[in-house]
C-alpha atoms as a PDB file:
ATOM      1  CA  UNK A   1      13.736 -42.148 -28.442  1.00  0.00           C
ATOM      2  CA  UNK A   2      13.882 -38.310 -27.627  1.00  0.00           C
ATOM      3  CA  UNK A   3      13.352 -37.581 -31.277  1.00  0.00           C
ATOM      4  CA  UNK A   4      11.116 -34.080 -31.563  1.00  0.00           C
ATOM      5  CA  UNK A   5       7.618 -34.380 -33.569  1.00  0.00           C
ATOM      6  CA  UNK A   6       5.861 -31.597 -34.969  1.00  0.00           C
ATOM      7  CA  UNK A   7       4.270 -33.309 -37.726  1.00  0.00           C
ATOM      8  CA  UNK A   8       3.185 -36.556 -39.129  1.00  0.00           C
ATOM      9  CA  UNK A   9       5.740 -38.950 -40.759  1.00  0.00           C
ATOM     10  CA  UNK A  10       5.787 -40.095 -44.174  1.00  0.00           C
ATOM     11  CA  UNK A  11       5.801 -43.864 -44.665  1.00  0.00           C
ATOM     12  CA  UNK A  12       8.838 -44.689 -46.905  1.00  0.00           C
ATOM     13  CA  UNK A  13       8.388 -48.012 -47.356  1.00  0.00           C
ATOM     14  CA  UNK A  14       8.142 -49.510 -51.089  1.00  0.00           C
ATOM     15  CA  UNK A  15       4.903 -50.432 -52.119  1.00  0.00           C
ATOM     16  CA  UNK A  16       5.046 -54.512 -51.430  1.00  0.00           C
ATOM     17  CA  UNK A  17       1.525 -54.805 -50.413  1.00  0.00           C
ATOM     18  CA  UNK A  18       2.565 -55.712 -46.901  1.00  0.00           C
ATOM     19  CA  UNK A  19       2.494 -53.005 -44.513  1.00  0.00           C
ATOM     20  CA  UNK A  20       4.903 -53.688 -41.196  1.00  0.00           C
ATOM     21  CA  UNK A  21       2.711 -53.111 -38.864  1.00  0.00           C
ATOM     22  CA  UNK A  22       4.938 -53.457 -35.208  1.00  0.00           C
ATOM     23  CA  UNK A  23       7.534 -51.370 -34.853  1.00  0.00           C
ATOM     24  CA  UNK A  24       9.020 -52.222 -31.789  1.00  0.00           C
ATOM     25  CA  UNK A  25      10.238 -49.256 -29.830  1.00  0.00           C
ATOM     26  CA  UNK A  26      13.310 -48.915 -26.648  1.00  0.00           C
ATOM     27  CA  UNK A  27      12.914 -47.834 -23.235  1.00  0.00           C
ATOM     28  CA  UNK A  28      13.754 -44.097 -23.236  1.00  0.00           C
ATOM     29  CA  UNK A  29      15.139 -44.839 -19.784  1.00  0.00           C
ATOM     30  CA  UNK A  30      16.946 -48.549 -19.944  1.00  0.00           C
ATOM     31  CA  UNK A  31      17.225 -48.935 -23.808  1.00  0.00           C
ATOM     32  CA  UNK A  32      15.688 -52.378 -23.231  1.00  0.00           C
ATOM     33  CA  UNK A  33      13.147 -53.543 -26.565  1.00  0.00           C
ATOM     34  CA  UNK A  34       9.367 -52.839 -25.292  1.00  0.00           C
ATOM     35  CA  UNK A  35       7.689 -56.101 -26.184  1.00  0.00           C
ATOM     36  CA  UNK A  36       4.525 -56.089 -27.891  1.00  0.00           C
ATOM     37  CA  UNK A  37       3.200 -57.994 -24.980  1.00  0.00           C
ATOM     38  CA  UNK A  38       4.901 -55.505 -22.556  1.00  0.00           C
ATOM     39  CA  UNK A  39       1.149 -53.577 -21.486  1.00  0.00           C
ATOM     40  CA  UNK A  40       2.378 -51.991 -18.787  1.00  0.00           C
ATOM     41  CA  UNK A  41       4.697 -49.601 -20.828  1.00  0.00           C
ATOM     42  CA  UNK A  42       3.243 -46.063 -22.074  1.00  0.00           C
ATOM     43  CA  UNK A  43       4.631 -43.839 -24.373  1.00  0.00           C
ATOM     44  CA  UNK A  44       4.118 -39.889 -23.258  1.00  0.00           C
ATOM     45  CA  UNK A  45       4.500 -36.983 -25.503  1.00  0.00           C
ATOM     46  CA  UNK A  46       5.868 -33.951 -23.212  1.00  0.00           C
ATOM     47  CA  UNK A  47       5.023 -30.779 -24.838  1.00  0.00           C
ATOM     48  CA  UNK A  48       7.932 -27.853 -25.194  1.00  0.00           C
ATOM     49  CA  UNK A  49       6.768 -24.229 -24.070  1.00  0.00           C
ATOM     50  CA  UNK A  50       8.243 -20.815 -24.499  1.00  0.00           C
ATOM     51  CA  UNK A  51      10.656 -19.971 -21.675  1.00  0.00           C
ATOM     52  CA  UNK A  52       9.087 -16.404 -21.978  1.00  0.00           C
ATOM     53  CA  UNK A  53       5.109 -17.100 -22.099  1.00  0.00           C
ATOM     54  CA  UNK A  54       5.405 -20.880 -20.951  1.00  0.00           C
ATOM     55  CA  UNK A  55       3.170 -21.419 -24.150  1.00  0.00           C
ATOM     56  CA  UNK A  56       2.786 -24.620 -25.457  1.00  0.00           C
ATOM     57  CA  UNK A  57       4.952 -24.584 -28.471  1.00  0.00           C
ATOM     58  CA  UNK A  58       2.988 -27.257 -31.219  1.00  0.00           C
ATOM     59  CA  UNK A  59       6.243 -29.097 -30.451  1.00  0.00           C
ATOM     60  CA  UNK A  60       7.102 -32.187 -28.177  1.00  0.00           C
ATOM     61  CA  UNK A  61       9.379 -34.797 -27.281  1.00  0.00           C
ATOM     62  CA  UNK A  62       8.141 -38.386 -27.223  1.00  0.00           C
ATOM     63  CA  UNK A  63       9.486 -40.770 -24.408  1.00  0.00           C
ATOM     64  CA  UNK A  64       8.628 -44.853 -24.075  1.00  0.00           C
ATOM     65  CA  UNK A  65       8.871 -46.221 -20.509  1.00  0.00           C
ATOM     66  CA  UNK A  66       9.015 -50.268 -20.321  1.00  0.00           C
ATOM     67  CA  UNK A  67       6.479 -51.942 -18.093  1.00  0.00           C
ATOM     68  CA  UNK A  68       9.426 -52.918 -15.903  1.00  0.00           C
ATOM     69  CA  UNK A  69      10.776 -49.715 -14.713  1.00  0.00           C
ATOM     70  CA  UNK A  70       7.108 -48.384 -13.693  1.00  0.00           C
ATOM     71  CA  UNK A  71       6.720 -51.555 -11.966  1.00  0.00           C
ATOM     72  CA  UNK A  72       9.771 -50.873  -9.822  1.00  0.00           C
ATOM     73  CA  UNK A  73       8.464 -47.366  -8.721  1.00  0.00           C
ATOM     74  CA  UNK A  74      11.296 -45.893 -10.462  1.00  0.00           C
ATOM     75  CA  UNK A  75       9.283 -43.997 -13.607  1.00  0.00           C
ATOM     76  CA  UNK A  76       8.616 -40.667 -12.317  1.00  0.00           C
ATOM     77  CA  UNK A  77      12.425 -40.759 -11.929  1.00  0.00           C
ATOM     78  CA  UNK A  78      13.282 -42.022 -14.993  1.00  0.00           C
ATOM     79  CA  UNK A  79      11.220 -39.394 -16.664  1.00  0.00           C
ATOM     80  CA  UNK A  80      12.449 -36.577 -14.468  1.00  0.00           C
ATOM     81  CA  UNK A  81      15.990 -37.253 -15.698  1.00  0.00           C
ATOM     82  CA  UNK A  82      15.102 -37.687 -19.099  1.00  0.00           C
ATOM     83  CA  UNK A  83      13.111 -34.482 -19.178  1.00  0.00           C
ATOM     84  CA  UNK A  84      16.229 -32.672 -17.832  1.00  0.00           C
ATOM     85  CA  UNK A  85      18.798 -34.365 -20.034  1.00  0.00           C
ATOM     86  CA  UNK A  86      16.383 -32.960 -23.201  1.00  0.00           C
ATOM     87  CA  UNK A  87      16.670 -29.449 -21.667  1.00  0.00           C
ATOM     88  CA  UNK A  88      12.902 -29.864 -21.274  1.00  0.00           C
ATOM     89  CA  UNK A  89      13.415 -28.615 -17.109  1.00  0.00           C
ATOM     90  CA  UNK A  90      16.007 -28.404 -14.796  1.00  0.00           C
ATOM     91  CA  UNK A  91      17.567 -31.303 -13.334  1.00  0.00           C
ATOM     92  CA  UNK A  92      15.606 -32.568  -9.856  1.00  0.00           C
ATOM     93  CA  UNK A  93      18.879 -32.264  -7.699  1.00  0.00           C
ATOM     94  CA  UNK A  94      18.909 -28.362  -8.345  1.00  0.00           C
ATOM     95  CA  UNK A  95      15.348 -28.051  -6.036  1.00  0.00           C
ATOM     96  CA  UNK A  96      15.966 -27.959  -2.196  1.00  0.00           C
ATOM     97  CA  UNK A  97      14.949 -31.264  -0.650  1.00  0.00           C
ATOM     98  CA  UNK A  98      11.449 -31.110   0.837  1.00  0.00           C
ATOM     99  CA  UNK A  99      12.958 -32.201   4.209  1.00  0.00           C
ATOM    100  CA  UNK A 100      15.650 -28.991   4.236  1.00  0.00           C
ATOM    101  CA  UNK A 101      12.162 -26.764   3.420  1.00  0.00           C
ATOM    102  CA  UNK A 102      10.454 -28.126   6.180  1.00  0.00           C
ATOM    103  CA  UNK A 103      13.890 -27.404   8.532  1.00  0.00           C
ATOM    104  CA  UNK A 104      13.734 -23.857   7.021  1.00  0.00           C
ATOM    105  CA  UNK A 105      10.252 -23.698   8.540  1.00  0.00           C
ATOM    106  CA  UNK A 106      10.665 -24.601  12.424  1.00  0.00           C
ATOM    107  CA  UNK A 107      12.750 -21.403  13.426  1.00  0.00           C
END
């Protein structure tokens, strides 16, 4: 999920004896399960920074990607749009497109 982290999490869990152990986690980007067997599917912590000193804060924001959409070529995408939907950056369609900067060029 796009749940912030800045420190460890306290197990809440009544003392049974048996600890769960898999936790399955969702697809920041489809919301599809990631299976355990999934091993193509990371999970990348993107670190927040002060606007003013572009700092690293101590803070971040974890995302899961599923094997399936980094397969299709589509996570860099996927965690472009997430990124700017967290107010992490600005939203890709706000930058020129690299083909108008190279048009800007040829005058």
């Amino acid at each position: 999920g796009m749940d912030v982290k800045a420190e460890p999490q306290q197990d809440n869990s009544p003392s049974s004896g048996i600890a769960e152990l898999y936790h399955p986690r969702k697809c920041s980007a489809t919301g599809r399960l990631i299976a355990s067997k999934d091993h193509a599917a990371v999970q990348i912590n993107v670190g927040h920074v002060d606007p003013g000193t572009g700092v690293y804060t101590s803070e971040y924001t974890t995302f899961a990607l599923c094997g399936y959409i980094r397969f299709k070529g589509r996570g860099d995408d996927a965690l472009n749009r997430l990124a700017a939907e967290a107010g992490l950056m600005k939203a890709m369609d706000s930058f020129p497109h690299p083909s108008s900067a190279a048009d800007a060029d040829e005058d």
